[in-house]
Structures are given as structure tokens and as C-alpha cells.
C-alpha atoms as a PDB file:
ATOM      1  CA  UNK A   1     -19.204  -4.306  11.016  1.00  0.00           C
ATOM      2  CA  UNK A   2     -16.109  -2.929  10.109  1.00  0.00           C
ATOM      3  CA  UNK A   3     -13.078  -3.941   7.960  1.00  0.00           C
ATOM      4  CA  UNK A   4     -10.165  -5.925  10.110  1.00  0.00           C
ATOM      5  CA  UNK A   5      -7.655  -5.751   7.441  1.00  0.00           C
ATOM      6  CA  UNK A   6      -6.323  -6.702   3.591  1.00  0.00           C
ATOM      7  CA  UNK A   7      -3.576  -9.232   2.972  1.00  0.00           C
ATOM      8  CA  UNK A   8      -1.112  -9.544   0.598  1.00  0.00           C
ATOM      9  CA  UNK A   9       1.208 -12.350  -0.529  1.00  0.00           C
ATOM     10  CA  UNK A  10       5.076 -10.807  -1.460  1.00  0.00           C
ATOM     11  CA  UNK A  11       8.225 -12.290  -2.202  1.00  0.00           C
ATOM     12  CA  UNK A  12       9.579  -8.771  -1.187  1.00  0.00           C
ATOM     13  CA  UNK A  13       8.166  -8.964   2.857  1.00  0.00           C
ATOM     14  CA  UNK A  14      11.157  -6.601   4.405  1.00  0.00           C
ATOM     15  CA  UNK A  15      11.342  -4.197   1.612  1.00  0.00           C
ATOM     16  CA  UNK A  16       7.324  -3.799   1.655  1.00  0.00           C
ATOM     17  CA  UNK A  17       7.356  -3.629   5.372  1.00  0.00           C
ATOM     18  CA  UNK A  18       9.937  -0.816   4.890  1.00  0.00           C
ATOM     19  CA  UNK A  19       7.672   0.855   2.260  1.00  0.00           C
ATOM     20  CA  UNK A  20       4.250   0.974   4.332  1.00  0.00           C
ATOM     21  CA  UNK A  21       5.953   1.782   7.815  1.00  0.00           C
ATOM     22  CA  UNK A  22       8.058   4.686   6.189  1.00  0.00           C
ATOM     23  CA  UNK A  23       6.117   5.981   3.548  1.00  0.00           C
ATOM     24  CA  UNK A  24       2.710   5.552   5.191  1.00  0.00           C
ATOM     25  CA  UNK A  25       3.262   5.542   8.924  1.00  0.00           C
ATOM     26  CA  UNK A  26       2.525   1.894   9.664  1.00  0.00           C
ATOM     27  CA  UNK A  27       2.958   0.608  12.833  1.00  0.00           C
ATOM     28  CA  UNK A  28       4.468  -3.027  11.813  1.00  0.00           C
ATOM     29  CA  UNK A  29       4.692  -6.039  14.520  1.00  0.00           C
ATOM     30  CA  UNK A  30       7.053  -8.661  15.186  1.00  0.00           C
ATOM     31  CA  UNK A  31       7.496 -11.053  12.457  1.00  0.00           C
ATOM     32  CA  UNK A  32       5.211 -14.290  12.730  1.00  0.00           C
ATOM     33  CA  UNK A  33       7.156 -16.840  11.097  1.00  0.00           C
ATOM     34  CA  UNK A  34       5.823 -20.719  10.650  1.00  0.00           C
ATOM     35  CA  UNK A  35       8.796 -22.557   9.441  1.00  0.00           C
ATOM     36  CA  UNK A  36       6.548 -25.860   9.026  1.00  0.00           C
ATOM     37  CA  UNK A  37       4.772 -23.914   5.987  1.00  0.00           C
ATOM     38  CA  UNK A  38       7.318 -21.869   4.797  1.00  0.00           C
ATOM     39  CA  UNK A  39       5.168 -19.125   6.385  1.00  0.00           C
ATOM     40  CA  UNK A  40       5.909 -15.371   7.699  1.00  0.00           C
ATOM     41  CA  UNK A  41       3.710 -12.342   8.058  1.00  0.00           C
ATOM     42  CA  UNK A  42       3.398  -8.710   9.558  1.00  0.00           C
ATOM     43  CA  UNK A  43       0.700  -6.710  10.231  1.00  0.00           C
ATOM     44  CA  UNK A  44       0.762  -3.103   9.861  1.00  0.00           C
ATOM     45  CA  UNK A  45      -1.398  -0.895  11.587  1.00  0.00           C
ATOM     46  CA  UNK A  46      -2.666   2.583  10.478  1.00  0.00           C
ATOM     47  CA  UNK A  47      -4.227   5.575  12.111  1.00  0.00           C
ATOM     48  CA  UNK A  48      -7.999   3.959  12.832  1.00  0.00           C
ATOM     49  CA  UNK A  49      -8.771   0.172  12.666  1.00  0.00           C
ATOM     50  CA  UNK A  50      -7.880  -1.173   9.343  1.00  0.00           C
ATOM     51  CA  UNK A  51      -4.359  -2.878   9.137  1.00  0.00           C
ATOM     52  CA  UNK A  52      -2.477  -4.620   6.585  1.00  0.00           C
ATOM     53  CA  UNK A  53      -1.065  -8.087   6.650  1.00  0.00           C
ATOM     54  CA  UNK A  54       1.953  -8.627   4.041  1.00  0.00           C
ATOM     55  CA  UNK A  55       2.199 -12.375   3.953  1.00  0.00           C
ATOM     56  CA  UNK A  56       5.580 -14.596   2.505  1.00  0.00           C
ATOM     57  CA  UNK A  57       5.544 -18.231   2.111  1.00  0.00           C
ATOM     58  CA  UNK A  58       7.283 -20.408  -0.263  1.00  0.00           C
ATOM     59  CA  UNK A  59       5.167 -22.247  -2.496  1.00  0.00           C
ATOM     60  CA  UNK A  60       3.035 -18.968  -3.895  1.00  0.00           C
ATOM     61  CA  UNK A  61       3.245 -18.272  -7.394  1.00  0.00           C
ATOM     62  CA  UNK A  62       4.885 -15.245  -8.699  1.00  0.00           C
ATOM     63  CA  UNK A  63       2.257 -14.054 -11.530  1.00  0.00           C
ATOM     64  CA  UNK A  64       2.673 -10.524 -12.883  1.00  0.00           C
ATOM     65  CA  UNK A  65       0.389  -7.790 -11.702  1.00  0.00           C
ATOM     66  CA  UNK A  66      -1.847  -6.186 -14.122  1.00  0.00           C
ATOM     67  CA  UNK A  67      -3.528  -3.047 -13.509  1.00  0.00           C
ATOM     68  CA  UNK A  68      -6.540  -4.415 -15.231  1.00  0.00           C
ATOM     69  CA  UNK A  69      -7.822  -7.953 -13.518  1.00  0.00           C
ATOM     70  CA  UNK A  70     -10.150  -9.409 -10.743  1.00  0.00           C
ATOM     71  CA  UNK A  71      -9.368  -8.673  -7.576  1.00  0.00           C
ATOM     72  CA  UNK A  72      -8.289  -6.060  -5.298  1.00  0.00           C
ATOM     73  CA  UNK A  73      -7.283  -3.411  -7.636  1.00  0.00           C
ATOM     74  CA  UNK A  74      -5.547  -0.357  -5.289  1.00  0.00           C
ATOM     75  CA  UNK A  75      -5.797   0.587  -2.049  1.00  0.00           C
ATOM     76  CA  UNK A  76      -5.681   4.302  -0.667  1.00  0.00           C
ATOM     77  CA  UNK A  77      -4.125   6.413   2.007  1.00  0.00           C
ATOM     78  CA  UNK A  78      -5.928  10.050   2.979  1.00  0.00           C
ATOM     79  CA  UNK A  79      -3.870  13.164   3.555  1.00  0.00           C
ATOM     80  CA  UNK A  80      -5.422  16.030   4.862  1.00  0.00           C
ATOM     81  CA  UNK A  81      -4.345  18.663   2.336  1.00  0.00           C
ATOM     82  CA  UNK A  82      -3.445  18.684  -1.902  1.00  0.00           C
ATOM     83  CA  UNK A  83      -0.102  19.660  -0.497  1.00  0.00           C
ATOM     84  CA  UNK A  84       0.240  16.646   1.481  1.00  0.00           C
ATOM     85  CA  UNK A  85      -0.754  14.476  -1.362  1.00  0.00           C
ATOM     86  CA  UNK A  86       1.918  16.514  -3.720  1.00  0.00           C
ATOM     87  CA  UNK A  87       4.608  16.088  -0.938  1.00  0.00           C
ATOM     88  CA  UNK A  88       4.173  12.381  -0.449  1.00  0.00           C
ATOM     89  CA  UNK A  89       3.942  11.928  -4.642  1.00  0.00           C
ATOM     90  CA  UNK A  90       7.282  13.704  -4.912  1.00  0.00           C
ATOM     91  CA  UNK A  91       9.140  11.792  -1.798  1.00  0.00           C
ATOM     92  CA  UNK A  92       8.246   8.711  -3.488  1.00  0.00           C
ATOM     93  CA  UNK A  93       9.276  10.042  -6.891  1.00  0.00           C
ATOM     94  CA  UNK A  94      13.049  11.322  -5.361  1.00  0.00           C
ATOM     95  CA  UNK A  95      13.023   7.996  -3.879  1.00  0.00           C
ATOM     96  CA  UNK A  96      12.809   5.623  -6.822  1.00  0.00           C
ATOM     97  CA  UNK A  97       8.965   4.466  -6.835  1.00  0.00           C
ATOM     98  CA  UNK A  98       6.786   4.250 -10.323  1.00  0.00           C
ATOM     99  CA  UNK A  99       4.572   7.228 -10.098  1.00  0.00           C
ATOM    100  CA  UNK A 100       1.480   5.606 -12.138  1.00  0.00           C
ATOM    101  CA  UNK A 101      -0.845   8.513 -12.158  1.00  0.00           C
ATOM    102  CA  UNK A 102       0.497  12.250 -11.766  1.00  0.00           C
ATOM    103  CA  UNK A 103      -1.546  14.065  -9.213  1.00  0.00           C
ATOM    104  CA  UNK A 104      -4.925  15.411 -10.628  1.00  0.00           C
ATOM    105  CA  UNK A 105      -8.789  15.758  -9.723  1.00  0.00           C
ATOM    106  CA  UNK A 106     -10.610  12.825 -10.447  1.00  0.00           C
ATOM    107  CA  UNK A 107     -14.198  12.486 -11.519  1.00  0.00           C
ATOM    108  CA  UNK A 108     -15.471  11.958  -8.373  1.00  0.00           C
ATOM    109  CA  UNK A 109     -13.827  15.266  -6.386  1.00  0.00           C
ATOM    110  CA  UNK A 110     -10.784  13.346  -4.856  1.00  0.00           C
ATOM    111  CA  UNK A 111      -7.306  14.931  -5.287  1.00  0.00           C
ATOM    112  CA  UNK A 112      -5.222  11.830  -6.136  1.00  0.00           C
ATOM    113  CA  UNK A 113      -2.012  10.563  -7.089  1.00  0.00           C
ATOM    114  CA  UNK A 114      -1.049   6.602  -7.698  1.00  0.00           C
ATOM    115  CA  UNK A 115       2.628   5.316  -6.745  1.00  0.00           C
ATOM    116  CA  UNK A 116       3.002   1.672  -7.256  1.00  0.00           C
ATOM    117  CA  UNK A 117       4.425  -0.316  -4.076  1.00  0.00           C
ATOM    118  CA  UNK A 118       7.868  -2.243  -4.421  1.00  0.00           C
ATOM    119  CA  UNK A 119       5.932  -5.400  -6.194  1.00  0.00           C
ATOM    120  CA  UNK A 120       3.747  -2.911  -8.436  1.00  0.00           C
ATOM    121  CA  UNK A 121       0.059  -2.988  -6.298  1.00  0.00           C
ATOM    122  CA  UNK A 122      -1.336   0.560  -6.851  1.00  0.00           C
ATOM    123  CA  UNK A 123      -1.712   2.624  -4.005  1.00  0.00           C
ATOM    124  CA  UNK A 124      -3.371   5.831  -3.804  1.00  0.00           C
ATOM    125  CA  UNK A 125      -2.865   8.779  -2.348  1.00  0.00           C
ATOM    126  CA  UNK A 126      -6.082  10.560  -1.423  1.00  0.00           C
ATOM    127  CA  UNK A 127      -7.441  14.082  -0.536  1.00  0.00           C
ATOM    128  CA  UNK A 128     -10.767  15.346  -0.462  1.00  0.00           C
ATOM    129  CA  UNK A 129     -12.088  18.439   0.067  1.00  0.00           C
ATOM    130  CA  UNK A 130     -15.155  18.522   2.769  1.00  0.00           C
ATOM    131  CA  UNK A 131     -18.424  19.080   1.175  1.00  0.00           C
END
């Protein structure tokens, strides 16, 4: 069994389309759009099988996004190097995005960094060093 994909409801769709395909070399699809629900959609597709859908439609609630709550909490992208990692943290930093954690070494060995997406879900940028 493996994991299809994660979805996420926006009211930002384009500007977090933007944000995955340039930032994390998504692959994004044609818009689905269901004008009977108030529906549209894109999947975006990263190196290996996982994708991500980011999902729009009218009558979902905006509630604020806490760091701590049920739920997906983050999601994170590997690089291959600490340089990588550093390179993508400072992009997004020149660029505008909430850096939410400063690169560091975590407990666990990972060389990480957290920006937080254009409606404030914590993604991670990932490196760790083979064993």
C-alpha cells in the first residue's frame, strides 16, 4: 500500500498552485472545476507517487490555522544536501514567505527548516544524512 495523495481546502487555489509548482517542482494539472458545487481542484505531482490535491469550493469555512491542533500538522519536501535545504529556506525568505523554524538539526538527525505556505500550513524542508 502506498500513499495516493493529501488534500487541502484553500481560498488561495492559484497562488498555492503557484507556490508548490515553483517552489517545490510540482507538476500541477488542468483545473477540475464543478460549478454545480462551487467546486475546483488541482493535483500536483512530485518526484515519486505521492501528489497533492489543493481543493476550492465555496461553502468551506475559513478557520485560522494553529500550529498546535488535530490534524495534519506539516508536510515535508527532501533535498539532497544541507545546502539545498539552506538555498530553498533563503529563496523563500527573499521572496516574502514566514520562515517558522530557522534551519537546524533536529532530534531525530534531519537537517530541517519550516516555511509556512501562502495560507500558513507548515511545510518542511528536509535533509538527512545516510546512515
Amino acid at each position: 500500500m502506498k500513499l495516493h495523495h493529501i488534500a487541502i481546502w484553500t481560498y488561495k487555489l492559484e497562488e498555492l498552485r503557484d507556490f508548490y509548482t515553483r517552489y517545490f517542482n510540482g507538476k500541477s494539472n488542468q483545473k477540475y472545476v464543478n460549478s454545480t458545487k462551487g467546486f475546483e481542484s488541482y493535483f500536483i505531482a512530485f518526484d515519486g507517487e505521492t501528489s497533492l490535491e489543493l481543493m476550492s469550493r465555496t461553502d468551506v469555512q475559513n478557520l485560522p490555522i494553529e500550529e498546535n491542533r488535530l490534524g495534519l500538522t506539516h508536510m515535508a519536501f527532501t533535498f539532497g544536501s544541507r545546502e539545498e535545504v539552506l538555498r530553498q529556506t533563503e529563496r523563500l525568505r527573499a521572496d516574502g514567505y514566514v520562515i517558522a523554524g530557522e534551519p537546524r538539526t533536529s532530534g531525530d538527525g534531519y537537517f530541517e527548516s519550516v516555511v509556512l505556505d501562502p495560507d500558513g500550513n507548515r511545510i518542511e524542508c528536509v535533509f538527512q544524512k545516510e546512515a
